[in-house]
C-alpha atoms as a PDB file:
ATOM      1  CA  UNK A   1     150.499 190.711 -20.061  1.00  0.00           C
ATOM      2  CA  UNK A   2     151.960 187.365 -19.294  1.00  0.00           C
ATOM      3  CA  UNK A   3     149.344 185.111 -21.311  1.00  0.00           C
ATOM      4  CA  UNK A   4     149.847 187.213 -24.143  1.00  0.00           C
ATOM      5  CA  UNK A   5     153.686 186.798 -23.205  1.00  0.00           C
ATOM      6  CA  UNK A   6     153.327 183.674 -23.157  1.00  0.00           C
ATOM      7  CA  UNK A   7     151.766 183.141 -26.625  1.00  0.00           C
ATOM      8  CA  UNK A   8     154.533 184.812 -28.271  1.00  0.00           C
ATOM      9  CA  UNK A   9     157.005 182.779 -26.442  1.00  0.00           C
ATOM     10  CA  UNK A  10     155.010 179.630 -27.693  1.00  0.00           C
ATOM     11  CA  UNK A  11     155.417 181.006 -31.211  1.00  0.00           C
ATOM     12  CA  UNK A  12     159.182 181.423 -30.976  1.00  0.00           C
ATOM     13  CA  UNK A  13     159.572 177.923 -29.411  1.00  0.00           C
ATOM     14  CA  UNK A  14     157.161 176.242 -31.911  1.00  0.00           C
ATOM     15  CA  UNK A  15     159.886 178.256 -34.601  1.00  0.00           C
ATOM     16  CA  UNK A  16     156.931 180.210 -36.208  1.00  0.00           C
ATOM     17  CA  UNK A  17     159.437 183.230 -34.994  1.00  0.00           C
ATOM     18  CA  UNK A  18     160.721 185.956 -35.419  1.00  0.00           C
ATOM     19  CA  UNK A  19     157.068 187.521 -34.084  1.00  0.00           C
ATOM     20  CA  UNK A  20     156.473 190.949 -35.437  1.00  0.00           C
ATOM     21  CA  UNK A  21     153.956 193.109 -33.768  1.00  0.00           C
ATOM     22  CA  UNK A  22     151.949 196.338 -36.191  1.00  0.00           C
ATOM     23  CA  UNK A  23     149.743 198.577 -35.400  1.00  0.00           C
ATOM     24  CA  UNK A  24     148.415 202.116 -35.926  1.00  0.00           C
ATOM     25  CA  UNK A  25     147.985 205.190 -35.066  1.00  0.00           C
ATOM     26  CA  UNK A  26     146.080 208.461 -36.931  1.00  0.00           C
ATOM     27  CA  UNK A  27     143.080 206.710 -37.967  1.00  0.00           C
ATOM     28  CA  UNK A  28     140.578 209.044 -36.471  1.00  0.00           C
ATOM     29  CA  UNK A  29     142.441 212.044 -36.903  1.00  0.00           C
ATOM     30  CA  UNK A  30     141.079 214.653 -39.875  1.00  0.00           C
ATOM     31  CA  UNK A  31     144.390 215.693 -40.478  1.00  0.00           C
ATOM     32  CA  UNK A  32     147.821 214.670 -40.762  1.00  0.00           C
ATOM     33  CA  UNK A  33     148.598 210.972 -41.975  1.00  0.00           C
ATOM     34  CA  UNK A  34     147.845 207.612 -40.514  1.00  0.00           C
ATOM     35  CA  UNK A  35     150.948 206.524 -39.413  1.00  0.00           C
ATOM     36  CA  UNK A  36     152.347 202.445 -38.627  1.00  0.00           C
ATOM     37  CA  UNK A  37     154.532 200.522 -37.314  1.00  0.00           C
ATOM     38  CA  UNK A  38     156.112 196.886 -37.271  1.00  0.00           C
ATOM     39  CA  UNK A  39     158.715 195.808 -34.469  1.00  0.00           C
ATOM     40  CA  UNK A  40     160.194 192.353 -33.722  1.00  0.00           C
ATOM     41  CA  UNK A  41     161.352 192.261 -29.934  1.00  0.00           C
ATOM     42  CA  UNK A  42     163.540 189.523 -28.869  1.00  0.00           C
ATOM     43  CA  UNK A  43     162.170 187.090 -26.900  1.00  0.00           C
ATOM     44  CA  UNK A  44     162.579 186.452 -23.519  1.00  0.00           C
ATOM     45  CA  UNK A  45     162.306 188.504 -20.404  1.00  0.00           C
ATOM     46  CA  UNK A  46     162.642 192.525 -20.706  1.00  0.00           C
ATOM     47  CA  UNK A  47     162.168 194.144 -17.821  1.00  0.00           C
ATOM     48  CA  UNK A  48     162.797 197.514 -19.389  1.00  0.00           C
ATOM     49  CA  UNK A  49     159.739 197.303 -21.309  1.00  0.00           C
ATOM     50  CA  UNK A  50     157.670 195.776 -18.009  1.00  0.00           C
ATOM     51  CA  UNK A  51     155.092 198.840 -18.751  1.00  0.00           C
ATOM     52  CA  UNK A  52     154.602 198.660 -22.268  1.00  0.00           C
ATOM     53  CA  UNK A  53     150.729 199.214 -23.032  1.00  0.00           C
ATOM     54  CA  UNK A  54     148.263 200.759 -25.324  1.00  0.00           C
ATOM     55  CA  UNK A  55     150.301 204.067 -25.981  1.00  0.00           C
ATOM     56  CA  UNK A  56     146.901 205.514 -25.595  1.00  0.00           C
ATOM     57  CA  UNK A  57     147.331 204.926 -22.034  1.00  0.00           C
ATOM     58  CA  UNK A  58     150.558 205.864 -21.397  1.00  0.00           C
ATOM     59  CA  UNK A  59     151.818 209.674 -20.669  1.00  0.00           C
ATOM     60  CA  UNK A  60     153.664 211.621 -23.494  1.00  0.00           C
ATOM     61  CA  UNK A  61     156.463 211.331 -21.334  1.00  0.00           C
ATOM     62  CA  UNK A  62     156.625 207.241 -20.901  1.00  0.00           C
ATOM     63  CA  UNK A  63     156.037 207.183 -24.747  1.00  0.00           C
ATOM     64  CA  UNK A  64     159.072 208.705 -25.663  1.00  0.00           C
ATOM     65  CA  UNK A  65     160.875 207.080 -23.161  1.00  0.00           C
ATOM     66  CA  UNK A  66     159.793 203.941 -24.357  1.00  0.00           C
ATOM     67  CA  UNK A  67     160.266 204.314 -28.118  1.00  0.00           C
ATOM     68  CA  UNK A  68     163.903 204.948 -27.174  1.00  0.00           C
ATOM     69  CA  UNK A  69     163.875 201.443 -25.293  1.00  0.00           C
ATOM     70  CA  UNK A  70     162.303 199.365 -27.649  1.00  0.00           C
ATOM     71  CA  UNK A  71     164.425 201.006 -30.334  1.00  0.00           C
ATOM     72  CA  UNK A  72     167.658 200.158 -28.632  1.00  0.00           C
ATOM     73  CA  UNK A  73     165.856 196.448 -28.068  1.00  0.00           C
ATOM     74  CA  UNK A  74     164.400 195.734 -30.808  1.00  0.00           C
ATOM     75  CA  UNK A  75     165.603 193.124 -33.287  1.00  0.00           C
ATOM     76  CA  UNK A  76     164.083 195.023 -36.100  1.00  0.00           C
ATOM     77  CA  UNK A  77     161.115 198.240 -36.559  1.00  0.00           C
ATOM     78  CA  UNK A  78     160.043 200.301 -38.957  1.00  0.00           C
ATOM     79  CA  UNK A  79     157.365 203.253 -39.590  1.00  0.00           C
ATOM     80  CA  UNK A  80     155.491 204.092 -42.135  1.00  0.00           C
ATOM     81  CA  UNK A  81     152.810 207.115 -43.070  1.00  0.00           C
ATOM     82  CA  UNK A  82     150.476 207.726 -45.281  1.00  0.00           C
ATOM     83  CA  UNK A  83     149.636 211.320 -46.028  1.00  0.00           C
ATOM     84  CA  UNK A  84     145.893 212.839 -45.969  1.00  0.00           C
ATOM     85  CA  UNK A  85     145.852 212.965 -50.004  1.00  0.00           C
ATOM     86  CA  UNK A  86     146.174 209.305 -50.398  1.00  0.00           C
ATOM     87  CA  UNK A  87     143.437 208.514 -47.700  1.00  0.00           C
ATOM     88  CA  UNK A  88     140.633 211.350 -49.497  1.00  0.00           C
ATOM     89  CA  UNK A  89     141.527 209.600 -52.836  1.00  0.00           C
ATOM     90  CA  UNK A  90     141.368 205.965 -51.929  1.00  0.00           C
ATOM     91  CA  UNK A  91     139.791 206.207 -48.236  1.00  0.00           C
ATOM     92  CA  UNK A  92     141.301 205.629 -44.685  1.00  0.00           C
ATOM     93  CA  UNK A  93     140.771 201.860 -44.064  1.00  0.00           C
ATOM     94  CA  UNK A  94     142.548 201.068 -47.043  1.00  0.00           C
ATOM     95  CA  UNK A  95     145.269 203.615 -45.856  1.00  0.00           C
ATOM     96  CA  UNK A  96     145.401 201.556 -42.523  1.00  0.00           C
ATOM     97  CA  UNK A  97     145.925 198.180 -44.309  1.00  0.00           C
ATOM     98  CA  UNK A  98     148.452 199.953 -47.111  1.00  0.00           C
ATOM     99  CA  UNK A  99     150.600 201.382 -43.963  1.00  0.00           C
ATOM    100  CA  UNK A 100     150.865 198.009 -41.866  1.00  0.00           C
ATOM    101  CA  UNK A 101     151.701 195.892 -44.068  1.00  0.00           C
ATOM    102  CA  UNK A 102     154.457 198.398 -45.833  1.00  0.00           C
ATOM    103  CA  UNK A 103     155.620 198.848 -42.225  1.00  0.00           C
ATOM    104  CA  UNK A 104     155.552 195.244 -42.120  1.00  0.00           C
ATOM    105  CA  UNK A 105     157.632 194.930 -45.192  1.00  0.00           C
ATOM    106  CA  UNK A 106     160.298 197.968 -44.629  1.00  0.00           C
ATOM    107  CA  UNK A 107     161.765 195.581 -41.221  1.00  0.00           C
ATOM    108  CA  UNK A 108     165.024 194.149 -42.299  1.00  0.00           C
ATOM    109  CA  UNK A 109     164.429 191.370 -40.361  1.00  0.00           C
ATOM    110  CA  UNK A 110     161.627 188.700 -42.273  1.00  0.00           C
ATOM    111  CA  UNK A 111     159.194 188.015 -39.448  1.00  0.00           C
ATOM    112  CA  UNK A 112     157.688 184.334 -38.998  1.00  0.00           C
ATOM    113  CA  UNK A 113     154.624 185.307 -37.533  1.00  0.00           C
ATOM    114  CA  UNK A 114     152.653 188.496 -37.271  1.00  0.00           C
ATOM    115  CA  UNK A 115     150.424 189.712 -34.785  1.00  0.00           C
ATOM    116  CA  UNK A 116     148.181 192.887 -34.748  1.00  0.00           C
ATOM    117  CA  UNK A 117     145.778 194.814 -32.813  1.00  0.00           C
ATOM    118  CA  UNK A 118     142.262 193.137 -33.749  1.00  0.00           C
ATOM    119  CA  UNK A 119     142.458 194.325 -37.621  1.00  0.00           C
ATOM    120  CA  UNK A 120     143.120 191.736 -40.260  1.00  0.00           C
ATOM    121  CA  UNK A 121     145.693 192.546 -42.356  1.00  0.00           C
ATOM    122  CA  UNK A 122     145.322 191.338 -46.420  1.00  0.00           C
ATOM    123  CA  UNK A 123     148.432 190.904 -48.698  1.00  0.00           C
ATOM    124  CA  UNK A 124     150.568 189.605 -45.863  1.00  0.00           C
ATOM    125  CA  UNK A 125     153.201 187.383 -46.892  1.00  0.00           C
ATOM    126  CA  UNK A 126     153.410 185.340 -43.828  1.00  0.00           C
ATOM    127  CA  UNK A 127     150.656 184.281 -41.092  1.00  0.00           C
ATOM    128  CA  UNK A 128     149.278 186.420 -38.699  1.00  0.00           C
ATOM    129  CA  UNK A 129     146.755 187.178 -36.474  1.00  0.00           C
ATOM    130  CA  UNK A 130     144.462 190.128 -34.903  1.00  0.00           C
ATOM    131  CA  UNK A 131     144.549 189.957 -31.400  1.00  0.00           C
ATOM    132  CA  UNK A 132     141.640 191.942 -29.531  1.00  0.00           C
ATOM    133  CA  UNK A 133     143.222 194.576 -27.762  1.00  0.00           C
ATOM    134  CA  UNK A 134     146.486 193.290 -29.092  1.00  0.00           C
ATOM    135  CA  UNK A 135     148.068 197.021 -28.459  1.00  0.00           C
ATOM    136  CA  UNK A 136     147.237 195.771 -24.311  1.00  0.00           C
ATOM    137  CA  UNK A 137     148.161 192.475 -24.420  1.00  0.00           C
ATOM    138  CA  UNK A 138     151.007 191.240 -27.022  1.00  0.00           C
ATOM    139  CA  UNK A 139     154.179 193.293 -25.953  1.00  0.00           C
ATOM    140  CA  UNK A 140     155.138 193.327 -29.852  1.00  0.00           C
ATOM    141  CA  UNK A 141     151.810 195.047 -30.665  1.00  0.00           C
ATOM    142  CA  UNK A 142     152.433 197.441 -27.785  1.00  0.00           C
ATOM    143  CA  UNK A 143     155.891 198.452 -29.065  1.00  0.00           C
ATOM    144  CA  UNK A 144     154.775 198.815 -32.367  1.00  0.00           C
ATOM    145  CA  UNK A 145     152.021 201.035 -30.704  1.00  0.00           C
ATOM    146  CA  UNK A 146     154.013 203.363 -28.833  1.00  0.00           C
ATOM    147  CA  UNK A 147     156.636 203.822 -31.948  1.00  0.00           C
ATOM    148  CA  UNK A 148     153.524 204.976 -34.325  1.00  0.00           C
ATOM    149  CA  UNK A 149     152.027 206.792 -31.447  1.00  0.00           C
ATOM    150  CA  UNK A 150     155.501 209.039 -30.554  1.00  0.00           C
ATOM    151  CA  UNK A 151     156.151 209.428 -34.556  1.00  0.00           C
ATOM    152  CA  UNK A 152     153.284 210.407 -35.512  1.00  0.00           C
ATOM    153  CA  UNK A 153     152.878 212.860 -32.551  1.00  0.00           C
ATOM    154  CA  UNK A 154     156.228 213.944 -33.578  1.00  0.00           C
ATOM    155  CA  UNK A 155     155.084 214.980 -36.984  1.00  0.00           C
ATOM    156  CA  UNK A 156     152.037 216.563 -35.768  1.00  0.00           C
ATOM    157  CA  UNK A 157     154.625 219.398 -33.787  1.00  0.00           C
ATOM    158  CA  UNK A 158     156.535 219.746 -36.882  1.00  0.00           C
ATOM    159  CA  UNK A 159     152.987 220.516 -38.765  1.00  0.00           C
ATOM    160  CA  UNK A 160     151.943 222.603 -36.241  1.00  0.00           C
ATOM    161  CA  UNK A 161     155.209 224.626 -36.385  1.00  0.00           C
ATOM    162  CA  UNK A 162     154.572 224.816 -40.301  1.00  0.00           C
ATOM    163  CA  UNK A 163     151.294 226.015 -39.909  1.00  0.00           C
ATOM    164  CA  UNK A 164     150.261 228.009 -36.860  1.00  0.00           C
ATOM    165  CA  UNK A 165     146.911 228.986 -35.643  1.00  0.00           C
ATOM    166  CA  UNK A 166     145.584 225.179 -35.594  1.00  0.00           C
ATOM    167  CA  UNK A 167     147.191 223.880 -32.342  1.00  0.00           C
ATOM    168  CA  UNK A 168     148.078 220.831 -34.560  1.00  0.00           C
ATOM    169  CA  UNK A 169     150.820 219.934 -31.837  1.00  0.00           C
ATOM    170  CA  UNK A 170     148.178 219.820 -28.874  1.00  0.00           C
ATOM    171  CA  UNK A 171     145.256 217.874 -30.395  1.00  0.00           C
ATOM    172  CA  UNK A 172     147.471 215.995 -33.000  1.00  0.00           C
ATOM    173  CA  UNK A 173     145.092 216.812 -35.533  1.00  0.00           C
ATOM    174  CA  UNK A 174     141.872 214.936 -34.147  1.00  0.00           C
ATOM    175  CA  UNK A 175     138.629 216.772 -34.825  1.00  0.00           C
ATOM    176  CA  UNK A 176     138.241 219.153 -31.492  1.00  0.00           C
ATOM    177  CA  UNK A 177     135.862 221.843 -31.364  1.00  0.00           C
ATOM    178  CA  UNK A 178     139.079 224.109 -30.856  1.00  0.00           C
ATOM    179  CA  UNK A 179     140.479 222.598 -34.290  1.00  0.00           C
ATOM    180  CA  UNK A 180     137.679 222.611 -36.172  1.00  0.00           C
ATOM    181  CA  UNK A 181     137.383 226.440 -35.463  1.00  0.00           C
ATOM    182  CA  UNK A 182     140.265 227.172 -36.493  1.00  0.00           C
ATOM    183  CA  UNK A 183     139.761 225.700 -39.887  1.00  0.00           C
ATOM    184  CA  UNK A 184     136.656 227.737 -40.378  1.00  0.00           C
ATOM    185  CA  UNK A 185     138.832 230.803 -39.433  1.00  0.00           C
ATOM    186  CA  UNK A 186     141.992 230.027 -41.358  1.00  0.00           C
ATOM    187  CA  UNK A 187     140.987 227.033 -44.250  1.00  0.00           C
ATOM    188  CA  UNK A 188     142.046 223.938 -44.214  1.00  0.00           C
ATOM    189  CA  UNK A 189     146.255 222.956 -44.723  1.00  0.00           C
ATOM    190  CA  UNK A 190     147.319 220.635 -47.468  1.00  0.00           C
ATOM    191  CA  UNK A 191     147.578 217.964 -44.751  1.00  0.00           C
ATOM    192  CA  UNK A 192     143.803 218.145 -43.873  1.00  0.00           C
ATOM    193  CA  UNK A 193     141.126 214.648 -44.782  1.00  0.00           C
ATOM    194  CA  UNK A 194     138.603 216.955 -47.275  1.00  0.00           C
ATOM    195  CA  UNK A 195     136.647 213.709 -47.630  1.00  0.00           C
ATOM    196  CA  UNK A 196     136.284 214.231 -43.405  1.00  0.00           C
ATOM    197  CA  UNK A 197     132.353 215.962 -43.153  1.00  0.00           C
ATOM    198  CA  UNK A 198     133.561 218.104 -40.624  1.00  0.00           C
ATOM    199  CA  UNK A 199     136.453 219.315 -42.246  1.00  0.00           C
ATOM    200  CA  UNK A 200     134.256 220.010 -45.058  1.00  0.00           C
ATOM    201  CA  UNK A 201     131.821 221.674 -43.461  1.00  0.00           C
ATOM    202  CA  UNK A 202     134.877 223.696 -41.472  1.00  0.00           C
ATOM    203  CA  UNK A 203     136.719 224.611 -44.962  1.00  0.00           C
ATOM    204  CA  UNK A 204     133.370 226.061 -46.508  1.00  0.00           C
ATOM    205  CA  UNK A 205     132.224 227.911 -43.752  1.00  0.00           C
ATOM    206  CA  UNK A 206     136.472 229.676 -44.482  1.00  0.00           C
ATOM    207  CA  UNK A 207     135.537 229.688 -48.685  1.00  0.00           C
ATOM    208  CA  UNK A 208     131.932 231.480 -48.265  1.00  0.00           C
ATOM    209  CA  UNK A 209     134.208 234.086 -45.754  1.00  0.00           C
ATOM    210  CA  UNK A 210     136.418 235.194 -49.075  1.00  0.00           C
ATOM    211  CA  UNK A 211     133.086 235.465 -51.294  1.00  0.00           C
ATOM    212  CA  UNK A 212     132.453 239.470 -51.535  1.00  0.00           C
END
């Protein structure tokens, strides 16, 4: 990534810094929250983050190995989710926004500059820019990628141990064939998207089961 590198090593030296990276993860999952995150890295060289990425591309494994790095690295990071109610009542792009930029505001550290992965962020109180494929190219955005990725992971195990019979901890509550049978078997879970069609159309196909 070293022209990305580069650019947030140019923001630093032209004092625009401390750069904070966001990004998200959960969007097109129909259950379980969309989930942020914000992290300022220091700048300069870190070779312990040389493979930082897209989490998307990375292994479970060199996710959580990673979060633990960048959180022992980072100046500052936060995470934030938002639960399924909130994005049925007000709808998930505005739950996207709402969770970056309160990830963005729960760092103790007041960023300079923001960067993010190609999604425009309104309400920000300082400048920032979407980067396309920001979560492959700005090491802040990847950080903040991997810490949303591993978190929100993390709480799809604990849902999945709350509520067996969905293999919530295997498909992290994305819309699989496998998952979607399950909800027409067992209903839907508090933590299901209603407004999702194919949770829906899963959740009836359960109700019309309990008719007599």
């Amino acid at each position: 990534m070293p022209h990305a590198r580069t650019y947030e090593y140019a923001l630093h030296a032209a004092g625009l810094g401390p750069v904070a990276g966001v990004d998200e993860a959960g969007r097109g999952a129909c259950c379980g929250p969309v989930t942020a995150a914000a992290c300022i890295l220091p700048p300069g060289p870190l070779p312990q983050l040389e493979k930082l990425t897209d989490s998307k591309k990375l292994s479970a494994a060199t996710r959580a190995r990673l979060e633990g790095v960048v959180k022992n690295l980072a100046v500052s990071w936060a995470v934030v989710h938002i639960p399924a109610a909130w994005i049925d009542h007000h709808g998930i792009q505005p739950a996207n926004l709402l969770a970056m930029r309160q990830a963005v505001a729960k760092l103790d550290r007041r960023p300079g500059y923001i960067l993010s992965d190609a999604m425009a962020i309104p309400g920000l109180t300082r400048p920032h820019l979407p980067m396309i494929k920001g979560d492959q190219v700005a090491r802040c955005i990847s950080a903040a990628s991997v810490l949303a990725k591993v978190a929100r992971d993390r709480l799809m195990g604990e849902l999945d141990a709350a509520y067996p019979g969905y293999g919530l901890a295997a498909h992290k509550g994305y819309g699989t064939a496998a998952h979607m049978a399950a909800v027409s078997l067992h209903g839907g879970t508090p933590h299901h998207r209603y407004t999702y069609s194919n949770v829906a159309a899963a959740h009836r196909l359960w109700l019309d089961k309990q008719l007599p």
